[in-house]
C-alpha atoms as a PDB file:
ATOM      1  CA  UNK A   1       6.787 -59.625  85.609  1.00  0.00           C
ATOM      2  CA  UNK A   2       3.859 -60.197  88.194  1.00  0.00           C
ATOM      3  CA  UNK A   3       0.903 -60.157  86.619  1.00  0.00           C
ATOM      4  CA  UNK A   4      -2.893 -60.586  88.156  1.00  0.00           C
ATOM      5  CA  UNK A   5      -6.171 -62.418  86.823  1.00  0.00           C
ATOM      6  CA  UNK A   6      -9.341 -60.037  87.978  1.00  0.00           C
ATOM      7  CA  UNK A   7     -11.668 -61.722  85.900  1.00  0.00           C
ATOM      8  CA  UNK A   8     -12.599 -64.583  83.707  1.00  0.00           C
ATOM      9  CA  UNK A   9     -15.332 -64.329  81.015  1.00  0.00           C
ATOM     10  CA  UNK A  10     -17.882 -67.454  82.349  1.00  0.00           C
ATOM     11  CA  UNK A  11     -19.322 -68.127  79.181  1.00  0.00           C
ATOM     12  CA  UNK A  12     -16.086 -68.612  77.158  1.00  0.00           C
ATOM     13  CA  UNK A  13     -14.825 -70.397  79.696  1.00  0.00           C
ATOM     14  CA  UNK A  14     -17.814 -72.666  79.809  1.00  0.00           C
ATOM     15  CA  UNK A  15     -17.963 -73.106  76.325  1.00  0.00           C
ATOM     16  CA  UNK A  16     -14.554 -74.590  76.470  1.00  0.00           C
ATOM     17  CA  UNK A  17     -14.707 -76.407  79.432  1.00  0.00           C
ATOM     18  CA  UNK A  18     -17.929 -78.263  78.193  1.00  0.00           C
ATOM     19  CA  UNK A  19     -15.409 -79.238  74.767  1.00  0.00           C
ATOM     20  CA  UNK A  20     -12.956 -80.321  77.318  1.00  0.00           C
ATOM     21  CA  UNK A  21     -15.499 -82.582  79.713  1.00  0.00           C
ATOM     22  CA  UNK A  22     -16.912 -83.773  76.180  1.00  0.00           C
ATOM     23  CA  UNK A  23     -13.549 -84.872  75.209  1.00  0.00           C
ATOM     24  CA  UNK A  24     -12.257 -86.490  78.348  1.00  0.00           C
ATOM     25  CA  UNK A  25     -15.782 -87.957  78.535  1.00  0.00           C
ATOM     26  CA  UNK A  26     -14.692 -90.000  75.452  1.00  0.00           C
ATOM     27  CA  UNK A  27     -11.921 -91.019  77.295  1.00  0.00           C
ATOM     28  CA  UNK A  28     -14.391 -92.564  79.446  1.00  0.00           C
ATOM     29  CA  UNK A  29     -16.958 -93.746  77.576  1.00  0.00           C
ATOM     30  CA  UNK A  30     -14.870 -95.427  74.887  1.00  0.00           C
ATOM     31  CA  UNK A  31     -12.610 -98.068  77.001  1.00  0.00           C
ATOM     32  CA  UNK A  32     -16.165 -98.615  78.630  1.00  0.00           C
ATOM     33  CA  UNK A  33     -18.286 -99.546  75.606  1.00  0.00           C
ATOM     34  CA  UNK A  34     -15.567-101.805  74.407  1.00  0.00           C
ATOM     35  CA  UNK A  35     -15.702-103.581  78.191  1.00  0.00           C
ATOM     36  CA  UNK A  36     -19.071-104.126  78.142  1.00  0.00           C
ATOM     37  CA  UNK A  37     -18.938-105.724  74.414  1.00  0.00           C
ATOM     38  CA  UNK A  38     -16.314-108.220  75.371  1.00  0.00           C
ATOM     39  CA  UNK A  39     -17.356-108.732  79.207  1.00  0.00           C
ATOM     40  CA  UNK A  40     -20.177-110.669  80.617  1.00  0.00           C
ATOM     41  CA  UNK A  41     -22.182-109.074  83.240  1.00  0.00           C
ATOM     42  CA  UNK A  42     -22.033-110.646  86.419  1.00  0.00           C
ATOM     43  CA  UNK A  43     -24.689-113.330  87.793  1.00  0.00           C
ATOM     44  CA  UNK A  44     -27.982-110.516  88.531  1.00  0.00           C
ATOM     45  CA  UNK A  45     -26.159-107.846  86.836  1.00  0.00           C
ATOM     46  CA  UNK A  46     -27.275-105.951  83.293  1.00  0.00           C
ATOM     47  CA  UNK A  47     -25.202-105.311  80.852  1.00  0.00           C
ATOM     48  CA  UNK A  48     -24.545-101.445  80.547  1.00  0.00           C
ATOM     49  CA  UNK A  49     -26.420-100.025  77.203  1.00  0.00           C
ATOM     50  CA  UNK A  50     -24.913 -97.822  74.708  1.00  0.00           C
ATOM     51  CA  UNK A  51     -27.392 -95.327  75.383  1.00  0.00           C
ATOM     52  CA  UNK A  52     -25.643 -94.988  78.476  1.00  0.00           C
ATOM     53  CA  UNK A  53     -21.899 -94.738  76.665  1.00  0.00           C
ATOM     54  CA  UNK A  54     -23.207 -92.477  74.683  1.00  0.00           C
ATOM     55  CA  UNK A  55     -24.512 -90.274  77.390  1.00  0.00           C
ATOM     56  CA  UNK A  56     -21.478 -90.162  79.114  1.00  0.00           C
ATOM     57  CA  UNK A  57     -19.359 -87.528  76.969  1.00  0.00           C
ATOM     58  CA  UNK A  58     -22.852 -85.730  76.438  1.00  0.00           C
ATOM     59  CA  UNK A  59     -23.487 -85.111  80.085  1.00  0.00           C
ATOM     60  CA  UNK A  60     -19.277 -84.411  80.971  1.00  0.00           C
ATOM     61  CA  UNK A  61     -20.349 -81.652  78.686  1.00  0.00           C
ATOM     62  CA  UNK A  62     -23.041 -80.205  79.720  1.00  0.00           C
ATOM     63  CA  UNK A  63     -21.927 -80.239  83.131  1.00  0.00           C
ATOM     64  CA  UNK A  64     -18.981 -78.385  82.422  1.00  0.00           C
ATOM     65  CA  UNK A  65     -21.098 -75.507  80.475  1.00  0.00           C
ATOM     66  CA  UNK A  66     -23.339 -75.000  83.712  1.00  0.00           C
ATOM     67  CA  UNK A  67     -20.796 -75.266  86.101  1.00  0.00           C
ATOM     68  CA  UNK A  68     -17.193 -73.704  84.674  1.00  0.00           C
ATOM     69  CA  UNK A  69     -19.327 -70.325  84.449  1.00  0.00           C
ATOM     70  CA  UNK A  70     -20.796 -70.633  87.452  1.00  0.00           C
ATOM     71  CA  UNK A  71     -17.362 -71.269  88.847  1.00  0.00           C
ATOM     72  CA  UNK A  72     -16.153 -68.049  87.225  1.00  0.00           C
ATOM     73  CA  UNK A  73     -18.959 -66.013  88.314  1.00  0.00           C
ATOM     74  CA  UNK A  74     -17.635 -66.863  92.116  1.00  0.00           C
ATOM     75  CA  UNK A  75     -14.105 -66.132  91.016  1.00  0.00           C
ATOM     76  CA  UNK A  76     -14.984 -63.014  89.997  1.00  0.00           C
ATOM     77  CA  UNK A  77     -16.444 -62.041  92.901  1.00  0.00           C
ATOM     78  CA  UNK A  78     -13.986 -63.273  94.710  1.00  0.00           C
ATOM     79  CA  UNK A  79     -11.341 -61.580  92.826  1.00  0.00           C
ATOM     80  CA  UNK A  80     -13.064 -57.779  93.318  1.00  0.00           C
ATOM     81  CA  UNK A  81     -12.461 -58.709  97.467  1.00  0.00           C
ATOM     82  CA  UNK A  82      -9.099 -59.969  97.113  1.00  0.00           C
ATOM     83  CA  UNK A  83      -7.228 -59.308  93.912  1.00  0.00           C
ATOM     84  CA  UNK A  84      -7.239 -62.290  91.869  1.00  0.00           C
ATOM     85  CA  UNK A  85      -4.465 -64.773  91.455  1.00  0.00           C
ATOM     86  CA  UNK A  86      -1.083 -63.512  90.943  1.00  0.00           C
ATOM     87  CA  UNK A  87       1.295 -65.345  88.348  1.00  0.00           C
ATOM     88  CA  UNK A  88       4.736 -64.512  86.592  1.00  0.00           C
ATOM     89  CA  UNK A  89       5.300 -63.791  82.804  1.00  0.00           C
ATOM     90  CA  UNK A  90       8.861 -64.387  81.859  1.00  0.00           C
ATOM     91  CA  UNK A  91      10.374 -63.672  78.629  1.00  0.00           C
ATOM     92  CA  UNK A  92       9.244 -60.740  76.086  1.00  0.00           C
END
């Protein structure tokens, strides 16, 4: 069965796309904290804070929850001109 997405609720959608960025943010910010604890900065470099690692996830976040709905708000403009994407449901 063909079925069509007209319209996706932006601030849901933000809300979990700005769990999402914070999570993958982690993903990020973790592997870097642990370089910069074991790695000397180079010759007229500084050494990257934890302010900063901590930042990271916070602002992945945050991005997502201004931008996902903005994102959607387009879509569903979009969608009221052209239909939406179309996708197939199988099974019942």
């Amino acid at each position: 069965m063909i079925r069509r997405l007209s319209r996706i609720a932006p601030w849901q959608a933000g809300k979990v796309a700005a769990v999402l960025y914070f999570l993958f943010g982690l993903l990020f910010a973790i592997p870097f904290a642990l370089m910069n604890m074991f790695v000397d900065p180079a010759p007229g470099q500084i050494q990257g804070s934890l302010a900063f690692t901590i930042a990271i996830p916070i602002f992945y976040g945050l991005a997502g929850l201004i931008f996902v709905p903005f994102g959607c708000w387009v879509y569903n403009l979009v969608a009221k001109w052209v239909g939406g994407l179309e996708f197939t449901v199988e099974g019942g």
